[in-house]
C-alpha atoms as a PDB file:
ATOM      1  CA  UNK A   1       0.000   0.000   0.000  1.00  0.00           C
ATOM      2  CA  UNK A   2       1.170   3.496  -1.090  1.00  0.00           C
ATOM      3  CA  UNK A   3       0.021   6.848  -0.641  1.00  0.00           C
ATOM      4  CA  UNK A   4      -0.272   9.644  -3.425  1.00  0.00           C
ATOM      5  CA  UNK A   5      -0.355  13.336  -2.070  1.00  0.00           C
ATOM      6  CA  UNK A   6       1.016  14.756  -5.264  1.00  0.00           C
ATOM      7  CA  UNK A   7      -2.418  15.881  -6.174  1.00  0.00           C
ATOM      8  CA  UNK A   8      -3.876  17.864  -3.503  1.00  0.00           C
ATOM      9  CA  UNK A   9      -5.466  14.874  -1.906  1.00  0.00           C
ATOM     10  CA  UNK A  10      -4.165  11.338  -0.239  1.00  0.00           C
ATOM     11  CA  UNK A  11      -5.072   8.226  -2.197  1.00  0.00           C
ATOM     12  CA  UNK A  12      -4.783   4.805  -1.249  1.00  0.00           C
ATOM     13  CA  UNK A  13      -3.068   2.701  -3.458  1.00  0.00           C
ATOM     14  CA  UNK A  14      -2.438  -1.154  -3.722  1.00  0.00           C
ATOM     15  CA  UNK A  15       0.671  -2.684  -5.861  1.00  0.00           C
ATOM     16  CA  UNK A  16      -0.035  -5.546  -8.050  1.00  0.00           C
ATOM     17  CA  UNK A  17       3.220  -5.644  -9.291  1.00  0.00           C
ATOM     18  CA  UNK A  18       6.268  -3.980  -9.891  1.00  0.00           C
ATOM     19  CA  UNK A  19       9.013  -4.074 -12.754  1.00  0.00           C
ATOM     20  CA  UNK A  20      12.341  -2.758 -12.927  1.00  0.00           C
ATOM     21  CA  UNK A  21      12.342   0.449 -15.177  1.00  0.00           C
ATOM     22  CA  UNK A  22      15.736  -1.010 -17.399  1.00  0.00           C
ATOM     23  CA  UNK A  23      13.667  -3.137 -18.842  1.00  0.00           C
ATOM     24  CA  UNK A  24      14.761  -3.860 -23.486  1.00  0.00           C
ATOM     25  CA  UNK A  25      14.115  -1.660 -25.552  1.00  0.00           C
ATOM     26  CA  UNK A  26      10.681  -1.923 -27.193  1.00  0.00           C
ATOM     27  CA  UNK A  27       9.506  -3.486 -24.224  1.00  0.00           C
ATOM     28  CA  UNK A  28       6.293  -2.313 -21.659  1.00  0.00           C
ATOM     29  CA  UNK A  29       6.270  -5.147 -19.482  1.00  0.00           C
ATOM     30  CA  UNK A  30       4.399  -2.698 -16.531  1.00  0.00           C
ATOM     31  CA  UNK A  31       2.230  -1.695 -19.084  1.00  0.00           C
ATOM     32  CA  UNK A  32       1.420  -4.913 -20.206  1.00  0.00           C
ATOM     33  CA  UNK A  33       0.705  -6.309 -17.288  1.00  0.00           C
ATOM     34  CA  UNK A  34      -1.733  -3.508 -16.305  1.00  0.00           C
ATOM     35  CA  UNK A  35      -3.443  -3.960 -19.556  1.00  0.00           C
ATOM     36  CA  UNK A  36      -4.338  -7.657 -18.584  1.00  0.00           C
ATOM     37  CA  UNK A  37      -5.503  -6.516 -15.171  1.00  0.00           C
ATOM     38  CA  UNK A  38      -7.863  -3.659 -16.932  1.00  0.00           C
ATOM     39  CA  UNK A  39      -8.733  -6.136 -19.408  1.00  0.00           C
ATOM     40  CA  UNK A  40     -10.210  -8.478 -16.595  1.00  0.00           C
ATOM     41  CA  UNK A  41     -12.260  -5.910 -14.729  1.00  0.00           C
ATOM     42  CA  UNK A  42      -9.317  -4.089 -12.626  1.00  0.00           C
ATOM     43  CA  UNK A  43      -8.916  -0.402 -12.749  1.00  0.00           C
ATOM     44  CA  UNK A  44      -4.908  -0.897 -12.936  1.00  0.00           C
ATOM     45  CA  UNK A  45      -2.524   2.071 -13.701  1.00  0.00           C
ATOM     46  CA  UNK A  46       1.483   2.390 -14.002  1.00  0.00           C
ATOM     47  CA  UNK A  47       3.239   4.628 -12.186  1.00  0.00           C
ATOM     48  CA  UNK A  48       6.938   5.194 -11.860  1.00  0.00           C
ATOM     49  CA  UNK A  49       8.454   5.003  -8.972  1.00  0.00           C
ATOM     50  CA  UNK A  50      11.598   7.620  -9.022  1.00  0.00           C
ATOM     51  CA  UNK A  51      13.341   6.619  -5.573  1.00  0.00           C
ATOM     52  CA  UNK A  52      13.170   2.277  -6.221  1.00  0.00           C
ATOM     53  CA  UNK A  53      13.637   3.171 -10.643  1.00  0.00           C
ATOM     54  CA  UNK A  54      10.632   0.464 -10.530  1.00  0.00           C
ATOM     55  CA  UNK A  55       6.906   1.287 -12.451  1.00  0.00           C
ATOM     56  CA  UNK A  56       4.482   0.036 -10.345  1.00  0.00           C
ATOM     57  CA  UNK A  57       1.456  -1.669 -11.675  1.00  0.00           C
ATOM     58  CA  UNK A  58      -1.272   0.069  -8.942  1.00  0.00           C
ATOM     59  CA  UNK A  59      -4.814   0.162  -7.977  1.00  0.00           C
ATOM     60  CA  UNK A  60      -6.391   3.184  -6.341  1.00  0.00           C
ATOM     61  CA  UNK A  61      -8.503   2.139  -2.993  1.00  0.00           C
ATOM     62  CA  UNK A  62     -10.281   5.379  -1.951  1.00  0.00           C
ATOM     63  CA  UNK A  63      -9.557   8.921  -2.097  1.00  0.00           C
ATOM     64  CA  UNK A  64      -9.504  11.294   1.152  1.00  0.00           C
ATOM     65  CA  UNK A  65      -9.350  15.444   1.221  1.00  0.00           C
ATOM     66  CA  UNK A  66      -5.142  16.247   2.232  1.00  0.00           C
ATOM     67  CA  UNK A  67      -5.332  18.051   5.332  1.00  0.00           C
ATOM     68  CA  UNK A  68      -3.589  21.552   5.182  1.00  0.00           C
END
């Protein structure tokens, strides 16, 4: 589980999966994956993940107001 304040707001986030972001050339495993989830029913997403160099194959749980 992650959380996402980057947009004025804290969401909830659960990893599927994660893929290292050196992956060939040509090549989307992340995105991949995440199509397969979305194809199934599952509201998947990539994000990248600056501080591990990993995309993350995510879905968001619930979104909250950020307290200021």
């Amino acid at each position: 589980m992650e959380l996402d304040v980057t947009r004025g707001y804290t969401m909830r986030r659960t990893v599927l999966e994660k893929f290292p972001a050196g992956g060939p050339r040509g090549s989307w495993p992340a995105e991949e994956f995440a199509r397969a989830r979305r194809d199934e029913g599952t509201p998947a997403e990539v994000v990248m993940d600056l501080a591990s160099d990993f995309f993350l194959v995510v879905v968001p749980q619930q979104a909250t107001e950020a307290a200021t």
